[in-house]
N, C-alpha and C. Protein backbone atom coordinates (compact mmCIF):
# COMPACT_ATOMS: atom_id res chain seq x y z
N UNK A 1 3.46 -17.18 8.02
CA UNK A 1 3.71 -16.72 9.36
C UNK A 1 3.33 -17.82 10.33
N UNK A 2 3.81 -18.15 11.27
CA UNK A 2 3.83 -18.98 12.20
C UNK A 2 3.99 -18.51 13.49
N UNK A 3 3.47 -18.70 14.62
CA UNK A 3 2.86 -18.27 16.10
C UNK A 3 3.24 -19.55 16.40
N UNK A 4 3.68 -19.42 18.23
CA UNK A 4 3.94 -20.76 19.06
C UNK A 4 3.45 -19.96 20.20
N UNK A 5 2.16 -20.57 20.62
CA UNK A 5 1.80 -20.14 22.31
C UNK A 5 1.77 -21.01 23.32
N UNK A 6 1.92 -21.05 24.59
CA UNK A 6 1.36 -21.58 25.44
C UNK A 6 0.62 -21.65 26.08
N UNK A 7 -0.60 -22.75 26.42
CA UNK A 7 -1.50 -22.60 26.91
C UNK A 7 -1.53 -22.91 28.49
N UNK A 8 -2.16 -22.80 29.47
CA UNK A 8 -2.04 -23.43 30.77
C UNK A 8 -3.60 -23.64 30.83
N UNK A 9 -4.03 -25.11 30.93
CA UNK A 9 -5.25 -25.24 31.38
C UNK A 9 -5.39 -25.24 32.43
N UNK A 10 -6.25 -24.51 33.27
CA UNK A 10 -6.69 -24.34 34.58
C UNK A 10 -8.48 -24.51 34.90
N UNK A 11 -7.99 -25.86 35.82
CA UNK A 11 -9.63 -26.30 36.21
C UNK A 11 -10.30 -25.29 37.61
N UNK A 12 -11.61 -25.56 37.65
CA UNK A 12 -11.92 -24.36 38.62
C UNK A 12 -11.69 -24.77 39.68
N UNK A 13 -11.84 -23.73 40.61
CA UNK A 13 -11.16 -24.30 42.18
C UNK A 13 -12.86 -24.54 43.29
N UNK A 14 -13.10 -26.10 42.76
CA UNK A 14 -13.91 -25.99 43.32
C UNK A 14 -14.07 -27.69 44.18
N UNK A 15 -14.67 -28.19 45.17
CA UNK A 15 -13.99 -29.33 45.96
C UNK A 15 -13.65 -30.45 45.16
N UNK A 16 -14.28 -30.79 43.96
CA UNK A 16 -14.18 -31.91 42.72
C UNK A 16 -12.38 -32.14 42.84
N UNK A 17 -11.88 -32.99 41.98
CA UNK A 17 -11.07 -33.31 42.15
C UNK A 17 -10.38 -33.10 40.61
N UNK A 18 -9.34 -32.52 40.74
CA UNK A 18 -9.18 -31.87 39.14
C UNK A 18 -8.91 -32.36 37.83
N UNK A 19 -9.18 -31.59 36.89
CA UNK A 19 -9.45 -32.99 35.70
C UNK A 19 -8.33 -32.78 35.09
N UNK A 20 -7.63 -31.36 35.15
CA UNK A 20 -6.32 -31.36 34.53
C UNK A 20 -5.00 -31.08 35.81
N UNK A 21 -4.04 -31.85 36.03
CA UNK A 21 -3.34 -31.51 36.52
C UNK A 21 -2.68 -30.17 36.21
N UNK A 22 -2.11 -29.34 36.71
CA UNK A 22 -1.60 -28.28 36.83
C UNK A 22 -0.15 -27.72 36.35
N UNK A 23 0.48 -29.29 36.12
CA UNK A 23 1.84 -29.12 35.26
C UNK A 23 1.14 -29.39 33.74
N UNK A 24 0.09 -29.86 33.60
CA UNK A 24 0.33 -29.85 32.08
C UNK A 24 -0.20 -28.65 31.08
N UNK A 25 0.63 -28.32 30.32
CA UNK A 25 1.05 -27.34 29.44
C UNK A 25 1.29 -27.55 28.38
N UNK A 26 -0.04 -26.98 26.92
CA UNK A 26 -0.22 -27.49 25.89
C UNK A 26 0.66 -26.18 25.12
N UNK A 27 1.58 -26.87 23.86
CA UNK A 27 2.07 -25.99 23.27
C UNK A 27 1.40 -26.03 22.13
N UNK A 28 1.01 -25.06 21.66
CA UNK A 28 -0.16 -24.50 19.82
C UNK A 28 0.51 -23.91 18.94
N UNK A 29 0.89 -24.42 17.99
CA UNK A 29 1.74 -23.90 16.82
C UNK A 29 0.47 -23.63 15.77
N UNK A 30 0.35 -22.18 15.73
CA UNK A 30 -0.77 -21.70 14.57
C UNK A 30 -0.10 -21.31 13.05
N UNK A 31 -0.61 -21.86 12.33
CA UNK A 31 0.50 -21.12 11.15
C UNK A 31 -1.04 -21.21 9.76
N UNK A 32 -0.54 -19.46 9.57
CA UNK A 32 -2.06 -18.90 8.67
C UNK A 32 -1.42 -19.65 7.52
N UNK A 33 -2.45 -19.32 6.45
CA UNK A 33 -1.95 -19.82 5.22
C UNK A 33 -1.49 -18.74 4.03
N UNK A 34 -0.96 -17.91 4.49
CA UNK A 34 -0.33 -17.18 3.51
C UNK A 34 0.90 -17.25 2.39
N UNK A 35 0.43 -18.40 1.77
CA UNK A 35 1.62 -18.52 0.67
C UNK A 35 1.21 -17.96 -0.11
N UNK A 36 2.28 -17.59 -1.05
CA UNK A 36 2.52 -16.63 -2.37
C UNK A 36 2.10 -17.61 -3.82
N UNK A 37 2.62 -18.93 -3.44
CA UNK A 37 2.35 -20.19 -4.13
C UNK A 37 1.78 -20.99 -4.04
N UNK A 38 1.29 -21.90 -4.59
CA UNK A 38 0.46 -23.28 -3.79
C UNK A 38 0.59 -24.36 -4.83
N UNK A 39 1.12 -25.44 -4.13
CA UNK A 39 1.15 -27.04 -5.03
C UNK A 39 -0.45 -27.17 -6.08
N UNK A 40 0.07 -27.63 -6.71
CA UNK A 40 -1.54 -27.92 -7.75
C UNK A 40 -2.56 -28.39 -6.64
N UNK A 41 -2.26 -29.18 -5.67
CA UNK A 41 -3.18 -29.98 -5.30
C UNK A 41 -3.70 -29.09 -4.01
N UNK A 42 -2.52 -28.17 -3.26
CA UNK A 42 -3.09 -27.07 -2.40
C UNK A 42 -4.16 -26.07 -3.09
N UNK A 43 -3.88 -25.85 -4.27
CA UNK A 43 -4.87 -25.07 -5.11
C UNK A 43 -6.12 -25.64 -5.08
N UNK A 44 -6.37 -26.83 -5.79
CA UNK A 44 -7.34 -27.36 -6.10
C UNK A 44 -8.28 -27.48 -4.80
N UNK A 45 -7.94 -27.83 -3.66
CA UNK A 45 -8.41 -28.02 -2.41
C UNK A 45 -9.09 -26.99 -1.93
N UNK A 46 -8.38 -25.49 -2.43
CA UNK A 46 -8.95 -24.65 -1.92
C UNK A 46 -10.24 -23.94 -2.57
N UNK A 47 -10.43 -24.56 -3.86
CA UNK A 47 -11.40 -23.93 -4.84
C UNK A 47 -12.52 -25.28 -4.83
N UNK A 48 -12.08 -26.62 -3.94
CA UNK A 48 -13.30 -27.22 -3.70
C UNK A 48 -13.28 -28.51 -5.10
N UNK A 49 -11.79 -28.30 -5.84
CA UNK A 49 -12.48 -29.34 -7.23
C UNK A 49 -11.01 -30.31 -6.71
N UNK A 50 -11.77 -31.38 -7.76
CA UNK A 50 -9.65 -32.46 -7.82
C UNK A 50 -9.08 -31.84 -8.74
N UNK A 51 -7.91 -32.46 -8.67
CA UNK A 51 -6.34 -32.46 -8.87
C UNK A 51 -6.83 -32.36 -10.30
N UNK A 52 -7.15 -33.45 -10.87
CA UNK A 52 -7.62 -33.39 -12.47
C UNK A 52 -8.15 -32.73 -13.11
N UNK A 53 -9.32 -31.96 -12.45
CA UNK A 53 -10.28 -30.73 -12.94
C UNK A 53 -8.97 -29.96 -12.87
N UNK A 54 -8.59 -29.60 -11.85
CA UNK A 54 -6.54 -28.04 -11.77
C UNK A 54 -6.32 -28.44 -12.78
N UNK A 55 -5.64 -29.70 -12.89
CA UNK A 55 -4.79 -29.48 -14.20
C UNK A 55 -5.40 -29.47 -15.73
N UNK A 56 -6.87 -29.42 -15.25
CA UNK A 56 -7.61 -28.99 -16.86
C UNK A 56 -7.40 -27.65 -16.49
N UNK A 57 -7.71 -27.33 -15.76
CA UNK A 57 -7.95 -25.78 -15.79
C UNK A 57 -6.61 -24.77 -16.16
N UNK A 58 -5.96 -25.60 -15.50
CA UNK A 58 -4.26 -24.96 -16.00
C UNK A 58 -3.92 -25.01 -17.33
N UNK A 59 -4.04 -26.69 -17.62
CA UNK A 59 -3.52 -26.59 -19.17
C UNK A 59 -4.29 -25.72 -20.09
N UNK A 60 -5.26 -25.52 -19.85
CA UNK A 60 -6.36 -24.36 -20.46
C UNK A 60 -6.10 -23.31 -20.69
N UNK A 61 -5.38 -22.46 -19.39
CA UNK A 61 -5.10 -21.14 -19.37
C UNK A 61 -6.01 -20.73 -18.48
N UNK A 62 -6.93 -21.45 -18.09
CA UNK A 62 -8.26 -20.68 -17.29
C UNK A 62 -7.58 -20.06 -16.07
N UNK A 63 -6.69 -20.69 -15.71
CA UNK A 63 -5.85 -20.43 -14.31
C UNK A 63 -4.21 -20.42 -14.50
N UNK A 64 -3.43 -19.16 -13.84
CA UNK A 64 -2.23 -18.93 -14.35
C UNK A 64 -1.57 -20.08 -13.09
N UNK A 65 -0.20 -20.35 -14.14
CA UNK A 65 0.45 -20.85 -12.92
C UNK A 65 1.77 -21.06 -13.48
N UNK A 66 2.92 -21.09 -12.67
CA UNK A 66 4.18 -20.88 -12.85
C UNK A 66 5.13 -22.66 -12.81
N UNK A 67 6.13 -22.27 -13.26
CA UNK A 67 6.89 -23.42 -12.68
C UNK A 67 8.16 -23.04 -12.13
N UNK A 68 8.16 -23.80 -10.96
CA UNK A 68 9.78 -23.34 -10.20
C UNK A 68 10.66 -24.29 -10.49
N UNK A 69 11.52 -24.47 -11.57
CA UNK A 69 12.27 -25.68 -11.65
C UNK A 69 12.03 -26.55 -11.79
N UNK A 70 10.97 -27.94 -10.97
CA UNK A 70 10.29 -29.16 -12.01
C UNK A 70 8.63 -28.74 -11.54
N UNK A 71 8.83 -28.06 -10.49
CA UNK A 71 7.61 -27.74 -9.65
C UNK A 71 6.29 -26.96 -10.64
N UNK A 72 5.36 -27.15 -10.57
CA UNK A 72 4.31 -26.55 -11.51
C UNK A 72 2.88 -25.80 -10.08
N UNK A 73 3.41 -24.60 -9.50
CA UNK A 73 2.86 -23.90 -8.79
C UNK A 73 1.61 -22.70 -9.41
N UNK A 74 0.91 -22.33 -8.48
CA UNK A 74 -0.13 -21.78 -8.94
C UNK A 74 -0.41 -20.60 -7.73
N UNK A 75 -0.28 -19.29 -8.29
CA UNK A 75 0.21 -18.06 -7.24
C UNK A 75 -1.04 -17.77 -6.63
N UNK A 76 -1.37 -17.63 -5.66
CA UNK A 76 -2.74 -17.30 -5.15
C UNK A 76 -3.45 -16.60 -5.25
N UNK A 77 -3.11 -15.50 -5.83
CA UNK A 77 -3.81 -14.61 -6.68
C UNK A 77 -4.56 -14.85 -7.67
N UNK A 78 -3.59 -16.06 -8.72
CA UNK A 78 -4.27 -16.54 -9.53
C UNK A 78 -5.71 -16.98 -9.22
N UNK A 79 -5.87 -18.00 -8.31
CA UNK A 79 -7.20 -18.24 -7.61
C UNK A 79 -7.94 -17.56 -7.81
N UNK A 80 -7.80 -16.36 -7.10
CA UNK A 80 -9.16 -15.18 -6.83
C UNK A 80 -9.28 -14.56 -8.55
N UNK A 81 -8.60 -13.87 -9.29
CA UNK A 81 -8.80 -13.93 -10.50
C UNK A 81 -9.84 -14.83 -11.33
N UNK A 82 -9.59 -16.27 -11.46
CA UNK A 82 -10.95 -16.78 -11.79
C UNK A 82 -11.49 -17.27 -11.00
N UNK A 83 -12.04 -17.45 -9.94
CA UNK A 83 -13.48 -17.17 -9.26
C UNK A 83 -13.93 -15.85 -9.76
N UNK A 84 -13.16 -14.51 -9.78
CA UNK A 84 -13.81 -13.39 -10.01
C UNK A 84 -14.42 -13.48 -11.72
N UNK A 85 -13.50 -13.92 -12.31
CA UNK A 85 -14.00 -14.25 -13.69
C UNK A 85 -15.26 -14.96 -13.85
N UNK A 86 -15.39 -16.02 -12.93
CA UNK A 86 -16.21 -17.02 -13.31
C UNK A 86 -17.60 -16.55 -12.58
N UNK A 87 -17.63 -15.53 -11.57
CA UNK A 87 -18.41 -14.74 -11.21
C UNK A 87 -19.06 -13.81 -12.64
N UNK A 88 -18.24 -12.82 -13.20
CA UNK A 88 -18.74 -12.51 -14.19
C UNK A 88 -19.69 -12.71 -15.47
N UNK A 89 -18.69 -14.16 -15.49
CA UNK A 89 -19.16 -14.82 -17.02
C UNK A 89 -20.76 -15.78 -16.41
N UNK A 90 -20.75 -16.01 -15.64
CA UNK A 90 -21.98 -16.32 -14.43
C UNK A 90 -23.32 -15.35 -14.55
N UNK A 91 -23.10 -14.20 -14.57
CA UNK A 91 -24.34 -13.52 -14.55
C UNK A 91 -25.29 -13.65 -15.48
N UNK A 92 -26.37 -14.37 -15.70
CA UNK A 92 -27.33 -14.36 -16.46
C UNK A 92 -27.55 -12.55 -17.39
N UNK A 93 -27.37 -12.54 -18.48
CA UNK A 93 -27.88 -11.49 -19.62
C UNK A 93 -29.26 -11.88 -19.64
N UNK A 94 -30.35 -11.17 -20.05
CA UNK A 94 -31.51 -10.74 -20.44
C UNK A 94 -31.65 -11.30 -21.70
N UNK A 95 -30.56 -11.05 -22.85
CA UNK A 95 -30.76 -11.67 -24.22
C UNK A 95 -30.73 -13.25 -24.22
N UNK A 96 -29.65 -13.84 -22.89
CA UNK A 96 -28.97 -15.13 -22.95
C UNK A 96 -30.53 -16.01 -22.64
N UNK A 97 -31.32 -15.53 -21.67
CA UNK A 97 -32.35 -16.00 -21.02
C UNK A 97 -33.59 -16.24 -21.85
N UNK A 98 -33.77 -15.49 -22.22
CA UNK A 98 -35.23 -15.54 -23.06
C UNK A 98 -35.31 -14.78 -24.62
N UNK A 99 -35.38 -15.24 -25.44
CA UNK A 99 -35.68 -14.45 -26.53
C UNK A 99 -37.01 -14.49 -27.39
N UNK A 100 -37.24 -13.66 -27.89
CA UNK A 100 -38.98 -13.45 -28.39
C UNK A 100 -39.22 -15.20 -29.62
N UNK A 101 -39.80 -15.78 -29.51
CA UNK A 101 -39.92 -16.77 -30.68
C UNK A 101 -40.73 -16.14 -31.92
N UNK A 102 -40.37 -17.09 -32.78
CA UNK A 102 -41.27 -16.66 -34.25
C UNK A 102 -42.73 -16.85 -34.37
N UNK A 103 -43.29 -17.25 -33.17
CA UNK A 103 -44.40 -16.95 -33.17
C UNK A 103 -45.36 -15.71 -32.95
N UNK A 104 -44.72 -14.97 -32.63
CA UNK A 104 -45.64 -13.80 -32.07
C UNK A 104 -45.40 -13.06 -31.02
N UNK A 105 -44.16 -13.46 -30.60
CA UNK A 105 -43.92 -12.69 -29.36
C UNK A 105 -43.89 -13.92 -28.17
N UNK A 106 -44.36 -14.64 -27.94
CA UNK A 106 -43.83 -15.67 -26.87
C UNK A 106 -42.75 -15.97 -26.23
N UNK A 107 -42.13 -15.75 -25.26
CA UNK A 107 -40.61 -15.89 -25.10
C UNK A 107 -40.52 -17.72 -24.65
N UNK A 108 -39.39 -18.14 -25.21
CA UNK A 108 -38.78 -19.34 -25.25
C UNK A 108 -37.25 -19.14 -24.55
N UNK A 109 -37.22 -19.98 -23.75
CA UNK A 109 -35.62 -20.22 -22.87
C UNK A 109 -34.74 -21.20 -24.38
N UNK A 110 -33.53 -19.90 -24.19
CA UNK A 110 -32.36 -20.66 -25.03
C UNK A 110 -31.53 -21.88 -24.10
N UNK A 111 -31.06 -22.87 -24.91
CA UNK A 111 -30.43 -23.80 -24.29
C UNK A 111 -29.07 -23.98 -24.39
């Protein structure tokens, strides 16, 4: 989606001498980011890693992604899917953390 506004800057009316003239008129083209798709490298940008880490992650499977003809896109959904995954698999377990050693009961951190 894409928005075009106009702005009119208006300086105050006070004896100074004005810093913006009165014909000028800034035009702002806002445009959200709602694609359905995103270039490997729009992906990657948005999850914070490079281009090279995406395309591990793709060829992996860790992250779905389509191809449009030569194009190799990645649906934005996909995104949130693993972050949410990687949220999951993230949570420290109780067993993963500490387990009793053969000594007697002492707990030791697994590595």
């Amino acid at each position: 989606m894409t928005a075009t506004a106009q702005l009119r800057l208006v300086a105050p009316t006070e004896k100074r001498a004005p810093v913006v003239p009165e014909t000028q008129i800034i035009n702002l083209t806002i445009e959200s980011d709602e694609k359905l798709l995103l270039t490997v490298v729009e992906a990657a940008h948005r999850l914070g890693i490079g281009r090279t880490l995406m395309y591990e992650l793709l060829g992996s499977g860790q992250i779905e992604s389509v191809h449009v003809g030569r194009l190799h896109k990645v649906p934005a959904e996909a995104l949130a899917k693993f972050v949410d995954h990687c949220r999951v698999g993230a949570r420290p377990r109780a067993r993963d953390v500490a387990a009793p050693a053969s000594d007697g009961g002492a707990l030791t951190e697994r590595s």
